[in-house]
PDB file of N, CA and C in Angstrom:
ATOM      1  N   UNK A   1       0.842  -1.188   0.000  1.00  0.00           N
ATOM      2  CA  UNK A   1       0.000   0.000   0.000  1.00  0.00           C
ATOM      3  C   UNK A   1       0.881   1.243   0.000  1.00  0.00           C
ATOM      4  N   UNK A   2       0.199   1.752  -0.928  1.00  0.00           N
ATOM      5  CA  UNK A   2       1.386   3.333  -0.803  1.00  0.00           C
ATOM      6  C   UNK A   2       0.440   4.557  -0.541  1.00  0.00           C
ATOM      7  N   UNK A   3       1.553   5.169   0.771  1.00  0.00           N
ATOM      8  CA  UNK A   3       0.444   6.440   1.383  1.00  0.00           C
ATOM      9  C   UNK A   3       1.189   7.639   1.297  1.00  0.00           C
ATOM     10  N   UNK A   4       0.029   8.425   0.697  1.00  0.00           N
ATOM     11  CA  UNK A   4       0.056   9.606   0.432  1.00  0.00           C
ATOM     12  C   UNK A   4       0.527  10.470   1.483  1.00  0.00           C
ATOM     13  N   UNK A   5       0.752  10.373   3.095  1.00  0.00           N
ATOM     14  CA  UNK A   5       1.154  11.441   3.448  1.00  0.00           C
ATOM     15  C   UNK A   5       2.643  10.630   4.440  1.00  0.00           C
ATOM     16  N   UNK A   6       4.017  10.786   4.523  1.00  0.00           N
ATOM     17  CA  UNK A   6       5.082  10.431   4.694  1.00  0.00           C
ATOM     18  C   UNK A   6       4.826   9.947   6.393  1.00  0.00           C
ATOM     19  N   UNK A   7       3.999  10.829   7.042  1.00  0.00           N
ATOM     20  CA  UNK A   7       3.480  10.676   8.791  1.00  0.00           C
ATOM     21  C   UNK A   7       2.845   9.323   8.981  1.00  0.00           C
ATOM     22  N   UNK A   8       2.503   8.883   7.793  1.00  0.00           N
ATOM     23  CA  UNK A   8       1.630   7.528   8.321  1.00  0.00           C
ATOM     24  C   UNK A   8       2.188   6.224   7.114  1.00  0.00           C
ATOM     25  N   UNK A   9       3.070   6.137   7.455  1.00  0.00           N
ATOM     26  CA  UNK A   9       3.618   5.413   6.450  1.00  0.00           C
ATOM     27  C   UNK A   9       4.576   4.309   7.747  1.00  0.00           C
ATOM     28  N   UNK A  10       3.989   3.311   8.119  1.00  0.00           N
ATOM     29  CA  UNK A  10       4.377   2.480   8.893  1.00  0.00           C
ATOM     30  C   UNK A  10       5.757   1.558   8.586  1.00  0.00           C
ATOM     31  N   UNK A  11       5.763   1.587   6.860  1.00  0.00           N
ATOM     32  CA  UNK A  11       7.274   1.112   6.663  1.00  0.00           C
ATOM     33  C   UNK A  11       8.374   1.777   6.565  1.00  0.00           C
ATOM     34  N   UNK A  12       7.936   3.609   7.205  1.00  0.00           N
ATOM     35  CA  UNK A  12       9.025   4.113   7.272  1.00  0.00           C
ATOM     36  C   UNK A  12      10.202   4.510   7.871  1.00  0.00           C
ATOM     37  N   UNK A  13      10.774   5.446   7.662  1.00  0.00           N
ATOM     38  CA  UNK A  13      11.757   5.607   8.734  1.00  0.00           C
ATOM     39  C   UNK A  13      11.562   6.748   8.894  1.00  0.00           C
ATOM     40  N   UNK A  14      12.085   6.856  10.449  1.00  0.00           N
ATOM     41  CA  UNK A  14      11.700   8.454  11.218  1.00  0.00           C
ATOM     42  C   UNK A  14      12.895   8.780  11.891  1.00  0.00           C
ATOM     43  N   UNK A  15      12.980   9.937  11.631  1.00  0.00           N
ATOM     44  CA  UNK A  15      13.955  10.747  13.247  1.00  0.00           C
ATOM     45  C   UNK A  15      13.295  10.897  14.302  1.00  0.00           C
ATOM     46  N   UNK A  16      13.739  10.831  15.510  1.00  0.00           N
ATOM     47  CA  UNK A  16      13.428  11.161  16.805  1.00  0.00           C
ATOM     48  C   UNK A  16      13.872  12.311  17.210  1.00  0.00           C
ATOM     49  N   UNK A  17      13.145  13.304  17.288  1.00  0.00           N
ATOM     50  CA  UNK A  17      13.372  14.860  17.027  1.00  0.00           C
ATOM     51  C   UNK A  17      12.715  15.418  18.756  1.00  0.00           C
ATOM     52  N   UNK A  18      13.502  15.888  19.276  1.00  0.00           N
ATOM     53  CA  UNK A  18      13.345  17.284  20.472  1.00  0.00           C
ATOM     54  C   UNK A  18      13.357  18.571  20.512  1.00  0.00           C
ATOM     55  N   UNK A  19      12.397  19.352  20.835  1.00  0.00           N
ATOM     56  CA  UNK A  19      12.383  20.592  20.548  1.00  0.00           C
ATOM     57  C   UNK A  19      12.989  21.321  21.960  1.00  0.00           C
ATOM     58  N   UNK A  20      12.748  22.695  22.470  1.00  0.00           N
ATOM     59  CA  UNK A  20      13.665  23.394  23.630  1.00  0.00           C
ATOM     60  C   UNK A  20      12.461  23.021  24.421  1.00  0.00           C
ATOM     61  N   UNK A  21      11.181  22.631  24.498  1.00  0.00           N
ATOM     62  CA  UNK A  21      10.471  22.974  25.650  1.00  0.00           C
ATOM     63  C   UNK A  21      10.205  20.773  25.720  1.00  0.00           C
ATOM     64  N   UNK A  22      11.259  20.554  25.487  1.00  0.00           N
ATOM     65  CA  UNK A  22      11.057  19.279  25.630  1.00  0.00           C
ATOM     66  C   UNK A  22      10.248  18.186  24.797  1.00  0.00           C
ATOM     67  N   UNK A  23       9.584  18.508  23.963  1.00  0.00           N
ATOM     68  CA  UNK A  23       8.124  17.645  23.419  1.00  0.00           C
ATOM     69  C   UNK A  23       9.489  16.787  22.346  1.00  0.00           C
ATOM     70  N   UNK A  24       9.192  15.655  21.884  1.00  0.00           N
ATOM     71  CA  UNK A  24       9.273  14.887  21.177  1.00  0.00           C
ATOM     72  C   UNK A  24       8.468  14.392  19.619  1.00  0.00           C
ATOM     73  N   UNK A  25       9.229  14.324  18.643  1.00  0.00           N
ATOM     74  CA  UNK A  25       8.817  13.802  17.867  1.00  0.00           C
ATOM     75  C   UNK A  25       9.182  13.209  16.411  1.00  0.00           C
ATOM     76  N   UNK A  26       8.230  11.971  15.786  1.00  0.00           N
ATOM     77  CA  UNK A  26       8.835  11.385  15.252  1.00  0.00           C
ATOM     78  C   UNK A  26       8.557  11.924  13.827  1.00  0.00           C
ATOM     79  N   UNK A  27       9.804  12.119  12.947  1.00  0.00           N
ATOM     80  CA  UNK A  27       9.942  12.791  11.870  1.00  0.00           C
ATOM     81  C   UNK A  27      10.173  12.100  10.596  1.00  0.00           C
ATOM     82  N   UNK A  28       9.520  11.989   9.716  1.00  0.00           N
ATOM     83  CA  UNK A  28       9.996  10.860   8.381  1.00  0.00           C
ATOM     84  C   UNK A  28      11.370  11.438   7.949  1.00  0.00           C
ATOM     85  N   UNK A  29      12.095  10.713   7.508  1.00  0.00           N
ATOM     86  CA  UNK A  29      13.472  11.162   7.059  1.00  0.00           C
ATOM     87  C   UNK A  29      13.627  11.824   5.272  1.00  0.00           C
ATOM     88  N   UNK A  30      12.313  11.894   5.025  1.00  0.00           N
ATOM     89  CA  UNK A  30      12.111  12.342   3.538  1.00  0.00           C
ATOM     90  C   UNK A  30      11.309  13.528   3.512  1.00  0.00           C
ATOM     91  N   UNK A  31      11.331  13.771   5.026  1.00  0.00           N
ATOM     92  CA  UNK A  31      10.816  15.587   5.300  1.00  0.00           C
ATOM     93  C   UNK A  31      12.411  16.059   5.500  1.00  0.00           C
ATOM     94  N   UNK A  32      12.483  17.556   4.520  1.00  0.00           N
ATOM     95  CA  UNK A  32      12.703  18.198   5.062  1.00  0.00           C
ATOM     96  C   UNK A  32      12.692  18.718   7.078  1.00  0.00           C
ATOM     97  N   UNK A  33      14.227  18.711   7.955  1.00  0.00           N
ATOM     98  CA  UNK A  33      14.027  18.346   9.552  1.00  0.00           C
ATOM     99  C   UNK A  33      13.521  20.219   9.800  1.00  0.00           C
ATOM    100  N   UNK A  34      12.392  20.126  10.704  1.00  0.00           N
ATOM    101  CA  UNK A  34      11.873  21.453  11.064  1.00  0.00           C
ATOM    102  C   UNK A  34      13.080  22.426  11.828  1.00  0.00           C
ATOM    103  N   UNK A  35      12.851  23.704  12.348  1.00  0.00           N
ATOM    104  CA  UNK A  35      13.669  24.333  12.807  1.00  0.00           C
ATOM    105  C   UNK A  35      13.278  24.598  14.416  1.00  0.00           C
ATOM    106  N   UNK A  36      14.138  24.484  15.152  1.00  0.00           N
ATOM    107  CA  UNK A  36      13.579  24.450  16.162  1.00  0.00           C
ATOM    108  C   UNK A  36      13.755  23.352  16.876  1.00  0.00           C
ATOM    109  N   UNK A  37      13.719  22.226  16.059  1.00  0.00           N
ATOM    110  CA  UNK A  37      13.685  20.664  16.515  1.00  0.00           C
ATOM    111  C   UNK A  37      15.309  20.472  16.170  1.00  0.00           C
ATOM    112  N   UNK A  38      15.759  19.462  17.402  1.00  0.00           N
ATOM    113  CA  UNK A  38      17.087  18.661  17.638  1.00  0.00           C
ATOM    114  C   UNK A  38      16.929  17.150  17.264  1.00  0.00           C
ATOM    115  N   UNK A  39      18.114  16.204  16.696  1.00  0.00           N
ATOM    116  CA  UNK A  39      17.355  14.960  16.208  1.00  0.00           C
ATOM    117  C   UNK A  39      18.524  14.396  17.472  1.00  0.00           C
ATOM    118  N   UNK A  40      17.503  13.785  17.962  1.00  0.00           N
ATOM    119  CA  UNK A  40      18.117  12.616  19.026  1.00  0.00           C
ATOM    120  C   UNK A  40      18.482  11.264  18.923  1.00  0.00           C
ATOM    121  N   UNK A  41      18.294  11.112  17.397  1.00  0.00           N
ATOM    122  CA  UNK A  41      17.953   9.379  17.059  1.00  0.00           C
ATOM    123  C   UNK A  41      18.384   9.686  15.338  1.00  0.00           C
ATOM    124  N   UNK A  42      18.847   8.977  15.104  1.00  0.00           N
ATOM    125  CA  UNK A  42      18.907   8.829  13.580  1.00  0.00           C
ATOM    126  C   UNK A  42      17.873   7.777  12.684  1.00  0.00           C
ATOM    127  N   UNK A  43      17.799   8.251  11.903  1.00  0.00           N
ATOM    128  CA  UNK A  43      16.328   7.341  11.003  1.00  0.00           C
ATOM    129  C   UNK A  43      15.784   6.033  11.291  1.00  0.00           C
ATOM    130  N   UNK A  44      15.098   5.935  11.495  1.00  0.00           N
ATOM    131  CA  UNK A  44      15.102   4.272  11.773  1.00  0.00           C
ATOM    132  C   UNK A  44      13.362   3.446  11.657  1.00  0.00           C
ATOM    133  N   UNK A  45      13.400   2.421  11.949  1.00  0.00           N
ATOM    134  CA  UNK A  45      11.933   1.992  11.136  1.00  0.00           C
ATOM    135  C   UNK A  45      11.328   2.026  12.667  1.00  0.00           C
ATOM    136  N   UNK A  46       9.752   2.651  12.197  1.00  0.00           N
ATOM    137  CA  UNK A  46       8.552   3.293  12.982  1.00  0.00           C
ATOM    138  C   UNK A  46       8.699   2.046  14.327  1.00  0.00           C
ATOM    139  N   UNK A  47       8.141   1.017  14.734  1.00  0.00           N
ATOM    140  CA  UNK A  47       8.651   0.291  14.845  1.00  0.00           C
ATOM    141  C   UNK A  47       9.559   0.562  16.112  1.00  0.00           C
ATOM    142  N   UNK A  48      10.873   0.541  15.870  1.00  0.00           N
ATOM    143  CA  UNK A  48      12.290   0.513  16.532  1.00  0.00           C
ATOM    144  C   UNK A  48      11.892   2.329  17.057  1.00  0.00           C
ATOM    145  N   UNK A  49      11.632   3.576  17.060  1.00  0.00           N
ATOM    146  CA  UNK A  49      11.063   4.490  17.387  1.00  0.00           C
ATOM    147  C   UNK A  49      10.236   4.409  18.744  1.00  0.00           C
ATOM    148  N   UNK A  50       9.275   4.118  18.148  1.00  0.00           N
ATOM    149  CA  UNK A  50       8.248   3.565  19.243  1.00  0.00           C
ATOM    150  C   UNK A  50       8.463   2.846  20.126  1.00  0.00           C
ATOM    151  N   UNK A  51       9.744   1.548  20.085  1.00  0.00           N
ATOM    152  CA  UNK A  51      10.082   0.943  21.470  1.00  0.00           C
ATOM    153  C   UNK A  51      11.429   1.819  21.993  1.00  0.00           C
ATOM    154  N   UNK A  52      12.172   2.939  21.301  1.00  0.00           N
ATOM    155  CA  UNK A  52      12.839   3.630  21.783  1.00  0.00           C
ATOM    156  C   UNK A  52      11.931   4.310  22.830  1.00  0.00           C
ATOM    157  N   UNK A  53      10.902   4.679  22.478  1.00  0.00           N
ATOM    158  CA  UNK A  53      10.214   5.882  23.501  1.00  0.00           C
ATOM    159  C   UNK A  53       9.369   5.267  24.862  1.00  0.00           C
ATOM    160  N   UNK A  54       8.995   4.281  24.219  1.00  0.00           N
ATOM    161  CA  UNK A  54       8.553   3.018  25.719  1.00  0.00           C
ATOM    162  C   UNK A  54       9.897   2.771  26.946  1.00  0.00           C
ATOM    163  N   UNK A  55      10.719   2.174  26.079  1.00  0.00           N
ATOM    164  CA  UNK A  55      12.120   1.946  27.093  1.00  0.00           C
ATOM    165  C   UNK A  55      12.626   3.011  27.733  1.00  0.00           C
ATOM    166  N   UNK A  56      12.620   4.514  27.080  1.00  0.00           N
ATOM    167  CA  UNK A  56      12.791   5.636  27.646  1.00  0.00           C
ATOM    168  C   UNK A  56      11.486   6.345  28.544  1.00  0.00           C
ATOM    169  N   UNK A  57      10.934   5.404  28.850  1.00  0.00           N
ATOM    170  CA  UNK A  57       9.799   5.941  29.394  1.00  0.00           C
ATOM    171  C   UNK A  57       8.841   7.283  28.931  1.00  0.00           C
ATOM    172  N   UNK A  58       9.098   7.772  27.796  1.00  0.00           N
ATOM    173  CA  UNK A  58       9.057   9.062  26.979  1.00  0.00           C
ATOM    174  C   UNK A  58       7.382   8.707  26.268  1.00  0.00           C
ATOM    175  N   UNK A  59       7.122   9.694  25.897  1.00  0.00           N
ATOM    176  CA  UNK A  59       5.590   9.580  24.989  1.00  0.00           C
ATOM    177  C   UNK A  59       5.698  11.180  23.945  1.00  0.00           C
ATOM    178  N   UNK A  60       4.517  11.106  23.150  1.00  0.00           N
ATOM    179  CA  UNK A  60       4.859  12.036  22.400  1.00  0.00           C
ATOM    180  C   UNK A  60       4.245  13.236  22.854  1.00  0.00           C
ATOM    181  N   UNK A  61       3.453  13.603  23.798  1.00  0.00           N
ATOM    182  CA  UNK A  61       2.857  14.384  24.677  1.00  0.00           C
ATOM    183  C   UNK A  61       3.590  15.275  24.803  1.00  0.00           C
ATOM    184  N   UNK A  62       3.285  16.682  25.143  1.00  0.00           N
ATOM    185  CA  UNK A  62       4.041  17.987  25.730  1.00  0.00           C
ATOM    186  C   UNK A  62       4.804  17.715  26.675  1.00  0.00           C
ATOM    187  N   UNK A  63       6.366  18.455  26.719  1.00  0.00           N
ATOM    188  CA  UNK A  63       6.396  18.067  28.474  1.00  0.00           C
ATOM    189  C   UNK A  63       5.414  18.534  29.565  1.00  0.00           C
ATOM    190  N   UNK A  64       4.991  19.722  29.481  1.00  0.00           N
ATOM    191  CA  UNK A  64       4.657  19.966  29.884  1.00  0.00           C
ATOM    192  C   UNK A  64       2.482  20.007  30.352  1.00  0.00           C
ATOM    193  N   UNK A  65       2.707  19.471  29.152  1.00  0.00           N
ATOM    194  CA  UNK A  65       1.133  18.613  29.953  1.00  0.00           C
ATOM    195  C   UNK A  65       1.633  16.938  30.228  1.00  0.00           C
ATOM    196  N   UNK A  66       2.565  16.270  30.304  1.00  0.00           N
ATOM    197  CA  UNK A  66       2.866  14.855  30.379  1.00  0.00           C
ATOM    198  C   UNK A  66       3.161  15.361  32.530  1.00  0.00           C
ATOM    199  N   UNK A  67       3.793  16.020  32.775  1.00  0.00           N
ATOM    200  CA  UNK A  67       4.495  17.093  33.784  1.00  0.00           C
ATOM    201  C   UNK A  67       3.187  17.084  34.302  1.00  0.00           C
ATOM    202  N   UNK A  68       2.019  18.137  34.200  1.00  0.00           N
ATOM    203  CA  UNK A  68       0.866  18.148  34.495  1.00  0.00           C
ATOM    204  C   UNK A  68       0.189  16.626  34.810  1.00  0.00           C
ATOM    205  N   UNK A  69       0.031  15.798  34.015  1.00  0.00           N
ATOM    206  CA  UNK A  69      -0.588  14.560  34.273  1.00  0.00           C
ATOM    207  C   UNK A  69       0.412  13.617  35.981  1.00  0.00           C
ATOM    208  N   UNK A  70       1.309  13.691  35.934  1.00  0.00           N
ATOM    209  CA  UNK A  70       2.044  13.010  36.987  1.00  0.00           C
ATOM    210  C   UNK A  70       1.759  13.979  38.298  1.00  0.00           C
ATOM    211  N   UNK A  71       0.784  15.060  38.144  1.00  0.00           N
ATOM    212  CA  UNK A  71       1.075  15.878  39.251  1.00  0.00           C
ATOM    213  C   UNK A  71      -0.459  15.627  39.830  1.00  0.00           C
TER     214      UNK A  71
END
């Protein structure tokens, strides 16, 4: 199946991208990387991403509403 938008493309590969106020996120490697955002992870399949952010205890949530929820 081939999908039209690079974000939902499950056989792809993503960066693991951090911005300054902490939030996380996963970036296809055939975007152009936003400004603002730091890559913490180099490309890798969706997949291997997603158990990066489990093992890191991390989610894709704000820090600061993830911060809010534990409080």
């Amino acid at each position: 199946m081939e999908y039209t938008h690079p974000f939902d493309d499950p056989q792809g590969h993503f960066y693991l991208l951090k911005n300054a106020l902490g939030q996380l996120s996963l970036w296809p490697e055939t975007c152009a990387l936003p400004a603002g955002w730091s890559v913490i992870a180099a490309p890798r399949p969706h997949s291997d991403c997603v158990a990066w952010l489990e093992q890191c205890g991390s989610d894709l949530h704000p820090a600061a509403f993830a911060q809010g929820a534990k409080e």
